[in-house]
N, C-alpha and C. Protein backbone atom coordinates (compact mmCIF):
# COMPACT_ATOMS: atom_id res chain seq x y z
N UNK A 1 -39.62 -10.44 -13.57
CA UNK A 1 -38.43 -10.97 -12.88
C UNK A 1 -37.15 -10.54 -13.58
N UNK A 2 -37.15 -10.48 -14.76
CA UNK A 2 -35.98 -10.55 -15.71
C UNK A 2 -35.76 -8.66 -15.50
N UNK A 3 -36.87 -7.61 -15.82
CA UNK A 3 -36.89 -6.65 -15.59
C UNK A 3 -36.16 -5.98 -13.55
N UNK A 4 -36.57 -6.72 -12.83
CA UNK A 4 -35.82 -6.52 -11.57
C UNK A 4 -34.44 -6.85 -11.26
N UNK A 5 -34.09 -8.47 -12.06
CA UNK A 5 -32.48 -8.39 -12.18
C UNK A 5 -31.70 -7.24 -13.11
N UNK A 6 -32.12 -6.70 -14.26
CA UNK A 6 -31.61 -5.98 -15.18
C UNK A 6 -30.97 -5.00 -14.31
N UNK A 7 -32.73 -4.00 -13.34
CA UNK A 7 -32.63 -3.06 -12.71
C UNK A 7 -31.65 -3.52 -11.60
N UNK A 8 -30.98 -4.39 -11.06
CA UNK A 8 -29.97 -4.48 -9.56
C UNK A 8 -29.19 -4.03 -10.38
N UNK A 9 -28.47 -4.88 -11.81
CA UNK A 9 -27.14 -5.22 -12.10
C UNK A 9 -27.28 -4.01 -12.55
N UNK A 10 -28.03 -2.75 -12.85
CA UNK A 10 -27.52 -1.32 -13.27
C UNK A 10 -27.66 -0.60 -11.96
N UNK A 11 -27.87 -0.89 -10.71
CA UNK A 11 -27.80 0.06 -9.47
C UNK A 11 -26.96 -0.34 -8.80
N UNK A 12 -26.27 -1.83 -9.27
CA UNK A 12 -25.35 -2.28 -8.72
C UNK A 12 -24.20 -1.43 -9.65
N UNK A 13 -24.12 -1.53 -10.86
CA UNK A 13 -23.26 -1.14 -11.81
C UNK A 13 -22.73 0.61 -11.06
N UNK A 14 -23.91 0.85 -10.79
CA UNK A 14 -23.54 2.59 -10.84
C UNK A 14 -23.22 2.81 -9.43
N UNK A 15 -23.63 1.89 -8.32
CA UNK A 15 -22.58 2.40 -6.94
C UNK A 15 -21.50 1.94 -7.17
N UNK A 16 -20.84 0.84 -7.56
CA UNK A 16 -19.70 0.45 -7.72
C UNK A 16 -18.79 1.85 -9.31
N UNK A 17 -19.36 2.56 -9.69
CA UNK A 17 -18.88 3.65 -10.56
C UNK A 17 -18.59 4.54 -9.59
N UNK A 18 -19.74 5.20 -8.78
CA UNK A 18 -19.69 6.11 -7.71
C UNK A 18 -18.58 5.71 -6.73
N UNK A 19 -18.63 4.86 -6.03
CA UNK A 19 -17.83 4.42 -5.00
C UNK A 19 -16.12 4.53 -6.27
N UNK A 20 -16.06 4.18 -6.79
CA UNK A 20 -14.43 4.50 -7.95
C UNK A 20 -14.12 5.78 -8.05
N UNK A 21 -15.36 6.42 -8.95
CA UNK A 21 -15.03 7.97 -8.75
C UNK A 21 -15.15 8.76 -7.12
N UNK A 22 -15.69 8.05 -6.39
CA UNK A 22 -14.84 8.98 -5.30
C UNK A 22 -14.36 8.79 -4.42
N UNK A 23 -13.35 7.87 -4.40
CA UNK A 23 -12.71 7.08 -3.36
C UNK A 23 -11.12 7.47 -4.03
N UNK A 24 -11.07 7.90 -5.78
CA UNK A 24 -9.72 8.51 -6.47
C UNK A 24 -10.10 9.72 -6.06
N UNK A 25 -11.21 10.57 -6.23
CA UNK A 25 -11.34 12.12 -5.66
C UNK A 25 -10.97 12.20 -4.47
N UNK A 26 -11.20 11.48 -3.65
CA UNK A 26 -10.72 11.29 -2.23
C UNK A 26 -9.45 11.21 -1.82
N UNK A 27 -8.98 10.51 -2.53
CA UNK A 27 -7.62 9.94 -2.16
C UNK A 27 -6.26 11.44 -2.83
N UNK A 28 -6.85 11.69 -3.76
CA UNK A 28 -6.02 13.18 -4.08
C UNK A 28 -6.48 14.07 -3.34
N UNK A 29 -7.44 14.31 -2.55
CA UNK A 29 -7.68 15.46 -1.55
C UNK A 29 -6.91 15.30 -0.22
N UNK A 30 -6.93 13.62 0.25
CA UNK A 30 -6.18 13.61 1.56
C UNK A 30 -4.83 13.72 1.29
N UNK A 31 -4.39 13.28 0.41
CA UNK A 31 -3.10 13.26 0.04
C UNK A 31 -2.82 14.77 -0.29
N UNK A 32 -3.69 15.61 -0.39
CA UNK A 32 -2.97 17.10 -0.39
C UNK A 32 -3.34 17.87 0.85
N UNK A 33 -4.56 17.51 1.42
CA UNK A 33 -4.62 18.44 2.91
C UNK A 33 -4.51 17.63 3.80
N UNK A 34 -4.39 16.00 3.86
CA UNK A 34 -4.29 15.52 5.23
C UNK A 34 -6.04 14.82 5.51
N UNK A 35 -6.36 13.90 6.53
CA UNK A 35 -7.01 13.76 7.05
C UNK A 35 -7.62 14.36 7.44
N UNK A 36 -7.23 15.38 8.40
CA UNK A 36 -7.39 16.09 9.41
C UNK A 36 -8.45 17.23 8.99
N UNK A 37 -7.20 17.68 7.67
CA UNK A 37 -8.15 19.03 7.27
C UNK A 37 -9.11 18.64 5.94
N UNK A 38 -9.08 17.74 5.95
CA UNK A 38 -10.06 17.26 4.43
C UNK A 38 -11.53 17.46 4.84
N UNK A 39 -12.50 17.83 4.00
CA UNK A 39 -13.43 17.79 3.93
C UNK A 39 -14.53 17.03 3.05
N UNK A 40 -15.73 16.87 3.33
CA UNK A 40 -16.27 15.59 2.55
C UNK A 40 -16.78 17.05 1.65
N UNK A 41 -16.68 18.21 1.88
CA UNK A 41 -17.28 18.92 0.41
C UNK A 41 -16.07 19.34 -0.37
N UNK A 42 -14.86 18.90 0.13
CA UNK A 42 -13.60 18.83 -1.07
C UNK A 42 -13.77 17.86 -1.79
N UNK A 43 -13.73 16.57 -1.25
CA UNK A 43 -13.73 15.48 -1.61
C UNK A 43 -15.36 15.39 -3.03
N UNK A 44 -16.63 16.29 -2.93
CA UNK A 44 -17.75 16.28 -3.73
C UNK A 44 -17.03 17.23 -4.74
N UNK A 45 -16.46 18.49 -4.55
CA UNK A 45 -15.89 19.19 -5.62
C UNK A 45 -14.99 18.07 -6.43
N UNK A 46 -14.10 17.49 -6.01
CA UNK A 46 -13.42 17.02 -6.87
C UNK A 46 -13.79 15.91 -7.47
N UNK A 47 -14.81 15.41 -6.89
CA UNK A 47 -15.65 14.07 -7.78
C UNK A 47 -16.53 14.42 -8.64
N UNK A 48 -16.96 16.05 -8.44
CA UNK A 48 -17.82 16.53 -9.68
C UNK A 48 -19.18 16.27 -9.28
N UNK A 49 -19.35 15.61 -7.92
CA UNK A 49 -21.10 15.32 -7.73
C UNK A 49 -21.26 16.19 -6.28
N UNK A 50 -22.75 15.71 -6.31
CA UNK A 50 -23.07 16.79 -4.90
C UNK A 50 -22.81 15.65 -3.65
N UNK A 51 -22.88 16.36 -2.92
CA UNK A 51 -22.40 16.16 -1.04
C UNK A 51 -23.71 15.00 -0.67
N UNK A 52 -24.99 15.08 -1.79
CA UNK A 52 -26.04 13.93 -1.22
C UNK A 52 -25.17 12.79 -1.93
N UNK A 53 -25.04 12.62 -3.15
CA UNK A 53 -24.64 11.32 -3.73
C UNK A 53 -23.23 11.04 -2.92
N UNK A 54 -22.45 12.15 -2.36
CA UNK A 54 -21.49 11.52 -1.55
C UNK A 54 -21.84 10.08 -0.54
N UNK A 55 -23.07 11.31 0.28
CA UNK A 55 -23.33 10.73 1.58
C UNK A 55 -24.14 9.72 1.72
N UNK A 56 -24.84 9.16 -0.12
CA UNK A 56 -25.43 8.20 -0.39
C UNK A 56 -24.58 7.11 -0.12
N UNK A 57 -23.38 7.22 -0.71
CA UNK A 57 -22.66 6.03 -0.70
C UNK A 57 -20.94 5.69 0.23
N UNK A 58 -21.16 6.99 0.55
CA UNK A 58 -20.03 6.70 2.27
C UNK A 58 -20.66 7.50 3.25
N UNK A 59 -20.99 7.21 4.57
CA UNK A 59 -21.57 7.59 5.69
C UNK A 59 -20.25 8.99 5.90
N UNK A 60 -19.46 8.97 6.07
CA UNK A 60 -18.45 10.19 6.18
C UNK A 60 -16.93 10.02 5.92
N UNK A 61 -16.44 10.90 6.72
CA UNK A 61 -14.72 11.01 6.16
C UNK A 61 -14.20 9.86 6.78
N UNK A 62 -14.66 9.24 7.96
CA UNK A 62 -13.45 8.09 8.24
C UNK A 62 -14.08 6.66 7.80
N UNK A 63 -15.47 6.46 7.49
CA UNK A 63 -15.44 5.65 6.41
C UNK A 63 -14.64 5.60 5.14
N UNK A 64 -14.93 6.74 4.28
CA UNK A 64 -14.50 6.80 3.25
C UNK A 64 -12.23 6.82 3.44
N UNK A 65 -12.29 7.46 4.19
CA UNK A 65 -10.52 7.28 4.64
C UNK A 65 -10.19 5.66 4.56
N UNK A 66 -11.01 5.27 5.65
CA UNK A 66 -10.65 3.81 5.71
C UNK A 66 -10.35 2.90 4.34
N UNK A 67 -12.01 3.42 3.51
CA UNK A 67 -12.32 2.58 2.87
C UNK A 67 -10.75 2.36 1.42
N UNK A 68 -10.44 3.75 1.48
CA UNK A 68 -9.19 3.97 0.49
C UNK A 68 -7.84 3.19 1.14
N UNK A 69 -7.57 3.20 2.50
CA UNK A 69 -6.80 2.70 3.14
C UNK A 69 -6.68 1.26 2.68
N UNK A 70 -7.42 0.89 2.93
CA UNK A 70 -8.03 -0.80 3.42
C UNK A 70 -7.59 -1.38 1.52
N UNK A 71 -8.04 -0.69 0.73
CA UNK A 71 -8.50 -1.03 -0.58
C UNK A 71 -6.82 -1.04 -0.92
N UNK A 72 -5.98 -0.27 -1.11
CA UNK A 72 -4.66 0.17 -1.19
C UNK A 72 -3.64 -1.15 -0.42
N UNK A 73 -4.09 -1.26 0.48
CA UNK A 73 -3.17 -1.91 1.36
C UNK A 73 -3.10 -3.70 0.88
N UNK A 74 -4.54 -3.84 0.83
CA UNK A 74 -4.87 -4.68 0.28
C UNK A 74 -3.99 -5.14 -1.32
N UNK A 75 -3.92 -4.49 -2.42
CA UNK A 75 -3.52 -4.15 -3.44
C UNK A 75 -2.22 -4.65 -3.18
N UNK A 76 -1.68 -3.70 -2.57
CA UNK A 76 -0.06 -4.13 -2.64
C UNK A 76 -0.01 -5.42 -1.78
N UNK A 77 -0.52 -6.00 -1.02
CA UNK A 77 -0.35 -6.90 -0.25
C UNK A 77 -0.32 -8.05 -1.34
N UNK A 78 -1.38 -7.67 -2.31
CA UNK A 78 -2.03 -8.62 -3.40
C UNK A 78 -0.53 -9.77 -3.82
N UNK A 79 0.14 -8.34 -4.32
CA UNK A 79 0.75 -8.31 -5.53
C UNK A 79 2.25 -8.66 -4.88
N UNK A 80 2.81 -8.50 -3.35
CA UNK A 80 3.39 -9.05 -2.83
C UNK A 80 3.70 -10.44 -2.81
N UNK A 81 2.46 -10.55 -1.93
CA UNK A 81 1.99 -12.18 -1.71
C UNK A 81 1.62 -13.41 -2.72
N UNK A 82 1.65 -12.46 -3.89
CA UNK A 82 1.86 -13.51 -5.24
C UNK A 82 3.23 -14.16 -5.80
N UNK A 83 4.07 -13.72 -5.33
CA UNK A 83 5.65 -13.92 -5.10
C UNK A 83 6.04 -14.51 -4.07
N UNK A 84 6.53 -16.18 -4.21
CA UNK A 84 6.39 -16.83 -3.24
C UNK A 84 7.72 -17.89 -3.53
N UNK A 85 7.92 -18.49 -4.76
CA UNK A 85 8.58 -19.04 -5.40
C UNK A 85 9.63 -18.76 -5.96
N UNK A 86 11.04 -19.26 -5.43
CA UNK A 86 12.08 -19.55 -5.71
C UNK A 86 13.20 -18.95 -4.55
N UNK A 87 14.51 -18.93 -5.22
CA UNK A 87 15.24 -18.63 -4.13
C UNK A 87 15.34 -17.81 -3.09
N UNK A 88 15.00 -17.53 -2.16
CA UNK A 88 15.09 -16.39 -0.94
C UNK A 88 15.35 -15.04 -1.75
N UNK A 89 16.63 -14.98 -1.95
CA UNK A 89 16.99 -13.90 -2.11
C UNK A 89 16.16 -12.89 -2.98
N UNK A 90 15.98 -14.19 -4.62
CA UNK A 90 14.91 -13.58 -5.54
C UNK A 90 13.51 -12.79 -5.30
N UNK A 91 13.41 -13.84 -4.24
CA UNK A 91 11.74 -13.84 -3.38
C UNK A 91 11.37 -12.44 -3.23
N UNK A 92 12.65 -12.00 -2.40
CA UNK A 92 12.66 -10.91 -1.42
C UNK A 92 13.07 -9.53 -2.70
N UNK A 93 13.84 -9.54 -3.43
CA UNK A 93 13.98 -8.62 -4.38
C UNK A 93 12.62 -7.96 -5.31
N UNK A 94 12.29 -9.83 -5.68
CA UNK A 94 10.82 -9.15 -6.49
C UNK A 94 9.73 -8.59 -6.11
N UNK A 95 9.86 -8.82 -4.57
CA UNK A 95 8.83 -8.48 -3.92
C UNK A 95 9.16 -6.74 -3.42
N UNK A 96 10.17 -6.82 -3.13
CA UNK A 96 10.46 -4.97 -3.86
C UNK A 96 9.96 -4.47 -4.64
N UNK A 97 10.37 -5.07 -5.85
CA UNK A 97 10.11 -4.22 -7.27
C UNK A 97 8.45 -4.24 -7.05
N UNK A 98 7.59 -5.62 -7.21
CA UNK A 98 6.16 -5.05 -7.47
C UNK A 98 5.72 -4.25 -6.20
N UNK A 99 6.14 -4.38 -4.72
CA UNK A 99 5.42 -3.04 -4.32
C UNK A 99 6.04 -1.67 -4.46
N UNK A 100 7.07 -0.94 -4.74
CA UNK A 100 7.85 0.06 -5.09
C UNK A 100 7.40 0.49 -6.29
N UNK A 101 7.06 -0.25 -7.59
CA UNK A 101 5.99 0.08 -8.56
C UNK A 101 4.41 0.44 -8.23
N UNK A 102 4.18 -0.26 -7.43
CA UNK A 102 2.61 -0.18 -7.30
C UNK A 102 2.59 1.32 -6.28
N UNK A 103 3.68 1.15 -5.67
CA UNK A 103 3.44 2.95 -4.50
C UNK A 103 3.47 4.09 -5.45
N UNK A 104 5.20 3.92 -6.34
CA UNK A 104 4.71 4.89 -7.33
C UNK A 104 4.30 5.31 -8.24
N UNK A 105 3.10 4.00 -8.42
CA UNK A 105 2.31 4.14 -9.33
C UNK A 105 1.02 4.62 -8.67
N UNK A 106 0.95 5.01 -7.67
CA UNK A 106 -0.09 5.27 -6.79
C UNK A 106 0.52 6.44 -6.05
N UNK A 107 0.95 7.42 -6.03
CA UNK A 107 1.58 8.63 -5.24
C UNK A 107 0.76 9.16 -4.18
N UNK A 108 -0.96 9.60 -4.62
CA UNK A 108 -1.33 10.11 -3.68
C UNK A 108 -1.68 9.49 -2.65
N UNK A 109 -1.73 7.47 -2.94
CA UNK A 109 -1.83 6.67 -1.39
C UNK A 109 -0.37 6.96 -1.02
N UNK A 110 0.32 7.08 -1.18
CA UNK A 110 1.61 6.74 -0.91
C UNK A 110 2.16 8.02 -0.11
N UNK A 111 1.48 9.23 -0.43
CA UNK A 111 1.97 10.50 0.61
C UNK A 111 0.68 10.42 1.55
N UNK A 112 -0.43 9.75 1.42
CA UNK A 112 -1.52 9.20 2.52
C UNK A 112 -0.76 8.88 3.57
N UNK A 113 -0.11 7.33 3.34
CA UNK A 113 0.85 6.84 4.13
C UNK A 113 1.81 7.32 4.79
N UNK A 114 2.47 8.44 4.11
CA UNK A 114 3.74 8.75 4.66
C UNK A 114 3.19 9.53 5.38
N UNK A 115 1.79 10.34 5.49
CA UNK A 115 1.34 11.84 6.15
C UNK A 115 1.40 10.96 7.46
N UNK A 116 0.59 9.93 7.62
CA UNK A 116 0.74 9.46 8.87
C UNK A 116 1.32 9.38 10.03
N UNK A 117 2.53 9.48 9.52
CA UNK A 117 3.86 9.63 10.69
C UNK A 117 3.80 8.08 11.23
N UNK A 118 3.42 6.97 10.82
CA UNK A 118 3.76 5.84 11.87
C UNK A 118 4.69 5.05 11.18
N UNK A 119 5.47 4.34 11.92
CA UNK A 119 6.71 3.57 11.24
C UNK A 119 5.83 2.07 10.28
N UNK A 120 6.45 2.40 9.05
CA UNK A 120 5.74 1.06 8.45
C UNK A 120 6.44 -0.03 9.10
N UNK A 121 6.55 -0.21 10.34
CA UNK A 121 7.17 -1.94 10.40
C UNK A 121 6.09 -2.14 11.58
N UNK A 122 5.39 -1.12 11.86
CA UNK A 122 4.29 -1.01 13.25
C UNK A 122 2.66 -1.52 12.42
N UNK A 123 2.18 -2.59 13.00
CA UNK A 123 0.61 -3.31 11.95
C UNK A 123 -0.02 -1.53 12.12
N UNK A 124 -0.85 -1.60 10.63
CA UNK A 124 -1.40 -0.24 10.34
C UNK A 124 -3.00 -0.35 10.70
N UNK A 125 -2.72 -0.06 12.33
CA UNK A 125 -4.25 0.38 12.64
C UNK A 125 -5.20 1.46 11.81
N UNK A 126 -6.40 1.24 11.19
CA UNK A 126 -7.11 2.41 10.60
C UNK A 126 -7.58 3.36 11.78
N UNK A 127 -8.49 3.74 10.77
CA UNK A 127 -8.95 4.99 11.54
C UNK A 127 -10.49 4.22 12.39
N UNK A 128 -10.61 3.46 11.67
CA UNK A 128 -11.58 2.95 12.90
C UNK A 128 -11.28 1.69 13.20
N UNK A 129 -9.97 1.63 14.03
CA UNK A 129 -9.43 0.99 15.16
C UNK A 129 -9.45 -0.88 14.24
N UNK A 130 -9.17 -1.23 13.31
CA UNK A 130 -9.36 -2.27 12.40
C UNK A 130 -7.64 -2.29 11.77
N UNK A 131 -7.65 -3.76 11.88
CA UNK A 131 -6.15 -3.99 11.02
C UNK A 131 -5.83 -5.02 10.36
N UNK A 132 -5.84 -4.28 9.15
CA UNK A 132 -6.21 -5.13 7.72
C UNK A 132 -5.69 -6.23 7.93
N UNK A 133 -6.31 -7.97 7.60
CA UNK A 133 -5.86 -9.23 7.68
C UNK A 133 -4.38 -9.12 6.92
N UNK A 134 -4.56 -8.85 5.75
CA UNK A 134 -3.37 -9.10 5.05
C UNK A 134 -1.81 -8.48 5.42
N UNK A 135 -2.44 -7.75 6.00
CA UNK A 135 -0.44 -7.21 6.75
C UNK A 135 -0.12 -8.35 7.59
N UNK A 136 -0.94 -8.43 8.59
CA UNK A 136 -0.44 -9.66 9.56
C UNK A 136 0.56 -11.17 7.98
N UNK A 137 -0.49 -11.27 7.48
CA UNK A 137 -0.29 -12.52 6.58
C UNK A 137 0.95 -12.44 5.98
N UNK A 138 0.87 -11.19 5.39
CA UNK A 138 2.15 -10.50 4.55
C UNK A 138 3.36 -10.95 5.58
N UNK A 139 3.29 -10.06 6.51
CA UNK A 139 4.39 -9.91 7.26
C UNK A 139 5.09 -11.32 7.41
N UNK A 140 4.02 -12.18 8.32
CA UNK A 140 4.67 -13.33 8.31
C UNK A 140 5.00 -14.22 7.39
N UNK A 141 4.73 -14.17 5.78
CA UNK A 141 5.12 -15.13 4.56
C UNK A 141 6.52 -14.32 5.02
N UNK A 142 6.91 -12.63 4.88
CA UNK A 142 7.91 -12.31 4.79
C UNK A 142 9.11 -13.02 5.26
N UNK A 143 8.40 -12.78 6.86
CA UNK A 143 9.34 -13.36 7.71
C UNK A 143 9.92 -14.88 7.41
N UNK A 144 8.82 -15.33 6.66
CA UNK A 144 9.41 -17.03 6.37
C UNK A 144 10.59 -17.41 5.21
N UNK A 145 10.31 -16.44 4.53
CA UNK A 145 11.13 -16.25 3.32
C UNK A 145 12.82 -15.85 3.68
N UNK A 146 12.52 -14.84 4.69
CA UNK A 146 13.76 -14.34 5.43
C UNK A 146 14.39 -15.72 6.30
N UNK A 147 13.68 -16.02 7.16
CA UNK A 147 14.26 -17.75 7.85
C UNK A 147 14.48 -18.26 6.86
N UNK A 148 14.01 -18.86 5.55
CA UNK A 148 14.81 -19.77 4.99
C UNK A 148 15.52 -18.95 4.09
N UNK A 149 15.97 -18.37 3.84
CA UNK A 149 17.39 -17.63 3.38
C UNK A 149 18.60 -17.88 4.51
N UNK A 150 17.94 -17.44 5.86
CA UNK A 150 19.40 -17.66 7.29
C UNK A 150 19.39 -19.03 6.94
N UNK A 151 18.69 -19.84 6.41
CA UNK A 151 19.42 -21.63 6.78
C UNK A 151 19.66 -21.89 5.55
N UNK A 152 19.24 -21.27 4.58
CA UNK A 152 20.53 -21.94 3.28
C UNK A 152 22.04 -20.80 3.31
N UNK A 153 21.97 -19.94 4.06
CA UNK A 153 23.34 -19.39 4.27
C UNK A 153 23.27 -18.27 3.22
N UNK A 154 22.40 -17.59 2.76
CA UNK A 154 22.56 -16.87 1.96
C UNK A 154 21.70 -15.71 2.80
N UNK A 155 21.17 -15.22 3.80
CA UNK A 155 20.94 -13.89 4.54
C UNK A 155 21.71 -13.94 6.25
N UNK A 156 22.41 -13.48 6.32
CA UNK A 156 23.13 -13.57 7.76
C UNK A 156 21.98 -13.64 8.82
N UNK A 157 22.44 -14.35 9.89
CA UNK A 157 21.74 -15.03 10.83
C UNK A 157 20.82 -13.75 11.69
N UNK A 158 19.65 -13.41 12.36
CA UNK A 158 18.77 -12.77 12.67
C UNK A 158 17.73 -13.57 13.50
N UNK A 159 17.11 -12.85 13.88
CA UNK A 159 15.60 -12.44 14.33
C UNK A 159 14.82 -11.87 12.73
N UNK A 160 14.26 -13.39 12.18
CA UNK A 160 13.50 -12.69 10.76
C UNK A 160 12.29 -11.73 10.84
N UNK A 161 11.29 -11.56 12.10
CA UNK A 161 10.12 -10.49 12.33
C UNK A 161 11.17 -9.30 12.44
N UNK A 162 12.22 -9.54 13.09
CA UNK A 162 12.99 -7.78 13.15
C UNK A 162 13.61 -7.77 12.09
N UNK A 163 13.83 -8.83 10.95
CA UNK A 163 14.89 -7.66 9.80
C UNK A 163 13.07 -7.41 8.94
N UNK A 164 12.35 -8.13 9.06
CA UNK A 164 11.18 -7.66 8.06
C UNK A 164 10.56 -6.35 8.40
N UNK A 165 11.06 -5.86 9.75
CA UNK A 165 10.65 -4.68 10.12
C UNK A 165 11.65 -3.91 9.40
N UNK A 166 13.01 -4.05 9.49
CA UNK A 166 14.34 -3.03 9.28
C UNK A 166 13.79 -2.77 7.37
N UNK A 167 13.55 -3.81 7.15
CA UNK A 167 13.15 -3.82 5.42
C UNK A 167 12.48 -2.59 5.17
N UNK A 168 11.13 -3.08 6.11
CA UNK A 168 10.28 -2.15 5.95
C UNK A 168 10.31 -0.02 5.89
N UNK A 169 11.11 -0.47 6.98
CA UNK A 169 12.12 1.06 7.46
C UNK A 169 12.68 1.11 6.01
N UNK A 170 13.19 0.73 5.22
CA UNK A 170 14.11 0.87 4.11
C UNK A 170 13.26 1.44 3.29
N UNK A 171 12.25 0.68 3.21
CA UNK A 171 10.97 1.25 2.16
C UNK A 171 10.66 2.50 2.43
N UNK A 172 10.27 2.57 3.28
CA UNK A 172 9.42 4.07 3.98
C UNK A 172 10.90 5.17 3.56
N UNK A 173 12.01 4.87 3.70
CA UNK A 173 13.06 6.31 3.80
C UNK A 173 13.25 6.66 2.58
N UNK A 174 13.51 5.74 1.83
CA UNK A 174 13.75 5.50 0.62
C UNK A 174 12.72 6.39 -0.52
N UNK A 175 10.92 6.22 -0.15
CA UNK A 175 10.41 6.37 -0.63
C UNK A 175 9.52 7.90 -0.53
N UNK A 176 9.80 8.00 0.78
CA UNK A 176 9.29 9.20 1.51
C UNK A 176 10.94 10.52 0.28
N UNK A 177 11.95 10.27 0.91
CA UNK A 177 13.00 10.78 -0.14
C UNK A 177 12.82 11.34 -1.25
N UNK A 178 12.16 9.99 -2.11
CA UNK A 178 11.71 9.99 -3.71
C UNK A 178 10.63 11.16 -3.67
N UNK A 179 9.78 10.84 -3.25
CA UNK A 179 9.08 12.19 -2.96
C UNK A 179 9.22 13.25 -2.53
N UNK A 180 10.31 13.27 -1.92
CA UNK A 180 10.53 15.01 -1.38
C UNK A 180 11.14 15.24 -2.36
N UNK A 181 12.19 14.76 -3.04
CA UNK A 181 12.85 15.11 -4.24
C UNK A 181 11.73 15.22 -5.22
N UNK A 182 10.82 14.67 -5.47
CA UNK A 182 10.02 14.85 -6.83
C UNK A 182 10.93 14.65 -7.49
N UNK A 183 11.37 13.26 -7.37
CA UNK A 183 12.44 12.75 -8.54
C UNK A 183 11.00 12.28 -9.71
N UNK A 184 11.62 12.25 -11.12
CA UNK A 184 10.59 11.72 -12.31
C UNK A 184 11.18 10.50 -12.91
N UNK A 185 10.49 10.36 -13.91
CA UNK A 185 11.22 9.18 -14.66
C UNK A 185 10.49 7.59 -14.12
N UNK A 186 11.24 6.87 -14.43
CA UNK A 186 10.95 5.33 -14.54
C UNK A 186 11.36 4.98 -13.38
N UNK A 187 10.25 3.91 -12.48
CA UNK A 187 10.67 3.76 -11.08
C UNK A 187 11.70 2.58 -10.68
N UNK A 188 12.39 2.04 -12.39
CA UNK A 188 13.77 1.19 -12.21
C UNK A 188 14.78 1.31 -11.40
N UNK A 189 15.04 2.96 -11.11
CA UNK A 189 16.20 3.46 -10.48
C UNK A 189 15.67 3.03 -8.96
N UNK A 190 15.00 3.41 -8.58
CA UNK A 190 14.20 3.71 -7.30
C UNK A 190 14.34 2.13 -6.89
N UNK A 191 13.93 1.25 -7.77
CA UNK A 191 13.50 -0.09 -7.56
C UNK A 191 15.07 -0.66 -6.83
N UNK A 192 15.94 -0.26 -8.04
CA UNK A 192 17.67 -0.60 -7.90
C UNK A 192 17.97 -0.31 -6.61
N UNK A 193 17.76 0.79 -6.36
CA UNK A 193 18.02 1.78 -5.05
C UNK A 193 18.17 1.10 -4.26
N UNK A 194 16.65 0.59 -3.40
CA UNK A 194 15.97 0.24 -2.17
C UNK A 194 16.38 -1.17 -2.49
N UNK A 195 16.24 -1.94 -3.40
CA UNK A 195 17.05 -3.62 -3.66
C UNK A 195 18.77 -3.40 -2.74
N UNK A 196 19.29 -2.46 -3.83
CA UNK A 196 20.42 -2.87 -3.12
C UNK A 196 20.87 -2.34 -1.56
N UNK A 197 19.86 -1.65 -0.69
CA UNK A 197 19.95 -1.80 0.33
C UNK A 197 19.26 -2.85 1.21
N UNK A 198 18.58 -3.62 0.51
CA UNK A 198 17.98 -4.73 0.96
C UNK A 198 18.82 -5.90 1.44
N UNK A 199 19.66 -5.74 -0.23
CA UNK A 199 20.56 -6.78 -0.03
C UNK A 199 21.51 -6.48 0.64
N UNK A 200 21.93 -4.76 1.40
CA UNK A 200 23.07 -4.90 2.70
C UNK A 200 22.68 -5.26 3.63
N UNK A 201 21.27 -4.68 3.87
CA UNK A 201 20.56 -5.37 5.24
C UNK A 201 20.90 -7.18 5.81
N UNK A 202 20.49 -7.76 4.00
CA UNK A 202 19.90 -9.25 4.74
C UNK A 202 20.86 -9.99 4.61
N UNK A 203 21.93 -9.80 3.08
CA UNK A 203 22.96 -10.85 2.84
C UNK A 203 24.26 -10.80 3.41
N UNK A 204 24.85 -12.25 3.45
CA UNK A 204 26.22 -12.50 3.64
C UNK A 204 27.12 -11.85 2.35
N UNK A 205 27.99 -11.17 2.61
CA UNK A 205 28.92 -10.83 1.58
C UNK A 205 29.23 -11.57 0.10
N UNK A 206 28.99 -12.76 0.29
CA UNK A 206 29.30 -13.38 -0.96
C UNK A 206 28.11 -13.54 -1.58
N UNK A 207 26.92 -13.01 -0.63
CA UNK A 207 25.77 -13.76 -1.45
C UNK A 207 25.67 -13.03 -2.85
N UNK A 208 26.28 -11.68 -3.16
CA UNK A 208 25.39 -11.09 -4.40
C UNK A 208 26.55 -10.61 -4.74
């Protein structure tokens, strides 16, 4: 008995290795040829294993697409949605900074995303027709955060689902930019950047 648990928790151990190493091999291949033109024997070259241990542990490319999608989205949603507390305005700033860190700390999801062409303020259908719980969730804490900013008088009055979209637009131009520039360095500037267009978007003049 003791010998059969040992053996899961090391076959468990080593798909969860496999599935890591190639879901990052993956994610730098789409992010340089696209979806479209990616292949699951790019994706085995760059994980260093063969095309069976691929297909052992993702059925094909729009599993494995998804599965990087889903995992990513999730992530930043995480780290969003842990920021909940205190003044509106703060709310909404910090919640900049940790996802604007986490994108460019993540580049090749992040030109994933942008390859897409769809407006980030539109819910991000995958590739197999699925849309991740946590955007919906996200979106709307957003939106709540944004309403109570319009009633303590510190974000001018709105439709809060449409400025959480306009936000969103901010992110995407902003960041798509950063990347065409192949700007370097520390993503403080970047962070500053996209904040203080946040804060033209949402606040009343005196607020900041």
């Amino acid at each position: 008995m003791g010998k059969t648990r040992t053996s899961n928790r090391i076959r468990e151990a080593r798909r969860q290795m496999y599935r890591q190493v190639i879901t990052e091999a993956a994610e730098a291949v789409f992010a340089e040829k696209g979806f479209a033109d990616a292949r699951m024997s790019d994706v085995a070259l760059e994980a260093g294993i063969s095309l069976k241990t691929l297909y052992a542990t993702f059925n094909g490319k729009v599993e494995l697409f998804d599965a990087i999608r889903s995992l990513r989205i999730d992530e930043v949603m995480a780290r969003s949605d842990a920021i909940s507390d205190g003044p509106p305005l703060d709310v909404v700033m910090d919640r900049v900074r940790v996802s604007v860190e986490y994108l460019v700390a993540n580049p090749n999801f992040l030109r994933i995303h942008l390859r897409e062409g769809n407006a980030w303020a539109i819910r991000p259908e995958s590739v197999l027709g699925t849309v991740p719980d946590r955007w919906h969730a996200n979106m709307s804490e957003q939106a709540k955060t944004i309403q109570r900013g319009i009633d303590e008088g510190v974000f001018e009055k709105g439709d809060p689902e449409l400025l959480v979209k306009m936000v969103s637009a901010v992110y995407q131009v902003q960041l798509a930019d950063w990347l065409e520039r192949e700007e370097s360095g520390s993503s403080d500037i970047l962070v500053r950047r996209i904040q203080d267009y946040v804060k033209r978007l949402l606040c009343r003049t005196h607020a900041f």
